[in-house]
Every structure is written in C-alpha cells, then in structure tokens.
Protein backbone atom coordinates (compact mmCIF):
# COMPACT_ATOMS: atom_id res chain seq x y z
CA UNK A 1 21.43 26.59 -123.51
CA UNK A 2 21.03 27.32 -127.03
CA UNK A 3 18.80 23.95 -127.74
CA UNK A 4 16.89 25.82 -124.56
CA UNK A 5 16.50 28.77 -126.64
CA UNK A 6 15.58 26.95 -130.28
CA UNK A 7 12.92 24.67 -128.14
CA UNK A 8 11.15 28.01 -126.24
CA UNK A 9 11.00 30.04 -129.87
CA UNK A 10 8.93 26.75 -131.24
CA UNK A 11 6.52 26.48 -128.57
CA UNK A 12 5.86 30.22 -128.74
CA UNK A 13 5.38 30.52 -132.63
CA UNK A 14 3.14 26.97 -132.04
CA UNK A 15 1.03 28.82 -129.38
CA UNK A 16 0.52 31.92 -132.08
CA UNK A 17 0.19 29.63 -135.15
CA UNK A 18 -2.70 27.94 -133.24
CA UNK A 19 -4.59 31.15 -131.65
CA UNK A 20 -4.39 32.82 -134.94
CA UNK A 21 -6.07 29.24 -136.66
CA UNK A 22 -9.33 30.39 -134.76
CA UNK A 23 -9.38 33.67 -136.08
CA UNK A 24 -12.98 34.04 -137.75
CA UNK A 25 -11.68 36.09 -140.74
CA UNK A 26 -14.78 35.09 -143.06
CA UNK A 27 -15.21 34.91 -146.79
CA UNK A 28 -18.60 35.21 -148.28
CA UNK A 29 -18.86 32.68 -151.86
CA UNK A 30 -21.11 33.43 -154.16
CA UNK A 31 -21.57 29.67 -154.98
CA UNK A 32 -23.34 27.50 -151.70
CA UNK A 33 -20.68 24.38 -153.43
CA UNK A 34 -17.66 26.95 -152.43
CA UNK A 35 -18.49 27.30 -148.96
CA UNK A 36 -17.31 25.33 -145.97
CA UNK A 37 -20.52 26.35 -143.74
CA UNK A 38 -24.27 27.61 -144.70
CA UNK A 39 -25.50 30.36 -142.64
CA UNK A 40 -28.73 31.85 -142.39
CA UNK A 41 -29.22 35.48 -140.88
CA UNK A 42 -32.27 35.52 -138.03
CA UNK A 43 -34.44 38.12 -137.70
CA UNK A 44 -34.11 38.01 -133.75
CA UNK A 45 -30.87 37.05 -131.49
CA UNK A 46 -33.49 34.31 -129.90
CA UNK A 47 -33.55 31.94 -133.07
CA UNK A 48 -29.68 32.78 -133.50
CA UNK A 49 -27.06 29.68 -132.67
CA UNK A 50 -24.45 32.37 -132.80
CA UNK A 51 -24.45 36.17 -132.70
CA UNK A 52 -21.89 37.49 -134.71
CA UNK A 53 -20.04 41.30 -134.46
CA UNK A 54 -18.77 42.34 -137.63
CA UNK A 55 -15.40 43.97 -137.12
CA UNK A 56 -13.60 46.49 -138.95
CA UNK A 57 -10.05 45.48 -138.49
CA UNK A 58 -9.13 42.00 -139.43
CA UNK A 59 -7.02 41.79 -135.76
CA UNK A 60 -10.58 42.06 -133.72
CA UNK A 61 -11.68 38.88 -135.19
CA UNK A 62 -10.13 36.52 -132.88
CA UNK A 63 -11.28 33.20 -130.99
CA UNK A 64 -14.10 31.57 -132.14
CA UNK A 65 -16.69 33.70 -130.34
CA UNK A 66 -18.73 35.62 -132.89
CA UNK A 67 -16.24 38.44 -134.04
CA UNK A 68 -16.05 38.04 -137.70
CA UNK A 69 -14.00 39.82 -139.85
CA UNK A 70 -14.92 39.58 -143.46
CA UNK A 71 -12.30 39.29 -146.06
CA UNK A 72 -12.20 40.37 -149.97
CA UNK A 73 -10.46 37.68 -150.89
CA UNK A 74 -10.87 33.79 -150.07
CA UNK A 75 -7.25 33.16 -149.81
CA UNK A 76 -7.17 35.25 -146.80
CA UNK A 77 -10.24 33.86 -144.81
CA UNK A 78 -9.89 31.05 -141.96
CA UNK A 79 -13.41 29.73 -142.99
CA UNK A 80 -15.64 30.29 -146.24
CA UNK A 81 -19.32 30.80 -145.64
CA UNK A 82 -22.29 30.90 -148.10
CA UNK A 83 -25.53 33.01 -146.89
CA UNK A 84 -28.80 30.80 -147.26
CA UNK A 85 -32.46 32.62 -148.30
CA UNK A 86 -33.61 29.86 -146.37
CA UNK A 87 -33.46 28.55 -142.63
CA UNK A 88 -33.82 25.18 -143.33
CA UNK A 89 -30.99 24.66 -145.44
CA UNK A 90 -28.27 26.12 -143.75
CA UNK A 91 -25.87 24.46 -141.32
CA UNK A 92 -25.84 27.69 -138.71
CA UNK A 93 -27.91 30.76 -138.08
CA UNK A 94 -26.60 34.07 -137.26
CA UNK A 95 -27.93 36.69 -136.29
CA UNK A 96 -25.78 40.31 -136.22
CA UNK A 97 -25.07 42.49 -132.92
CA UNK A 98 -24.43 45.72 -133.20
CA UNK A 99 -22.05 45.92 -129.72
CA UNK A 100 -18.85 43.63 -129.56
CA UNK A 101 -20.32 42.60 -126.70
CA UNK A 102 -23.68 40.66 -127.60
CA UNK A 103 -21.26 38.54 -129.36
CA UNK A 104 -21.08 34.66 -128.32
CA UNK A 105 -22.71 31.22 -128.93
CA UNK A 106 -25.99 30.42 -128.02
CA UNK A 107 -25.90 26.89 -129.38
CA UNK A 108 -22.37 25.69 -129.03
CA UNK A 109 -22.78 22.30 -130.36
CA UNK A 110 -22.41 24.04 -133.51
CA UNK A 111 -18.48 25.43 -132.16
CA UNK A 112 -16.70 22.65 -134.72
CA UNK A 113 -18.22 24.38 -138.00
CA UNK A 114 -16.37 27.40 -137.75
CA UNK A 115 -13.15 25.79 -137.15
C-alpha cells in the first residue's frame, strides 16, 4: 500500500514538473549570442507565426500557446529570446495581442523553438 502511495506522489509531481517545463516565462538578452530563439515583432497579426499575450502574473503564462510572461532575471525564464530589428534574421515573428484570447500559433511548425 505504501509503495502504492510513493509510486502515485511520483507520477503526480512528474505530470507538474512537465506542464510547468512549457511555461513561456521569457527572458529578453541584450546580446542575440545569449538567446535561445530570435524574434521579430510584426506590424500586423497576418505576418505573425505566433501571437503572443503578455501577462502580468508569471502563473498566466502556461502551455506553449502565446502567453508569455517576461522575467527580470534569466535564471528564472523557461526560454531566452533576443528581439531582431530585422525580419529576416530572426528564427520567429511575433506579433502582440492585446486580449488573452488572440493568443495562439499561426505557424506551428515553429512549436519546437519555444520549448
């Protein structure tokens, strides 16, 4: 019964481990060479591979559907981005919602870079 017990406490702090791994808590470098993905900010949601909702509480930011969460310090973030001045040179473009709900991918081939 007990083994029952240790076995069922694993699997659940494994099942919260993972979900909070695809938190998108975000941390902006100032150097492109410290930064795990290159984004670009569109001008319009059309030219966007993901819209992203900026959140104000670091718990929002869950799943890896657009709700970032944007950290002051690097140790805390799940994924480090640099902004690009230029489309062409950045890995994904963004563009930023202003409801929670415009949030999402519009390319998700793209998904695996913000893992």
């Amino acid at each position: 019964m007990k083994s029952l017990v240790k076995i069922s406490l694993f699997v659940l702090a494994l099942l919260i481990g993972v979900s909070a791994a695809n938190a998108q808590k975000v941390y902006s470098c100032e150097y492109k060479s410290d930064a795990k993905v290159k984004v670009y900010v569109a001008q319009y949601k059309s030219d966007a591979d993901l819209v992203v909702y900026k959140c104000s509480y670091s718990s929002d930011a869950t799943g890896n559907d657009g709700l970032w969460y944007f950290c002051n310090y690097k140790s805390d973030a799940n994924v480090t981005i640099y902004f690009c001045d230029y489309k062409s040179d950045a890995d994904l473009v963004i563009y930023f919602a202003e409801y929670k709900s415009d949030a999402g991918w519009k390319n998700s081939s793209k998904k695996q870079l913000m893992y």
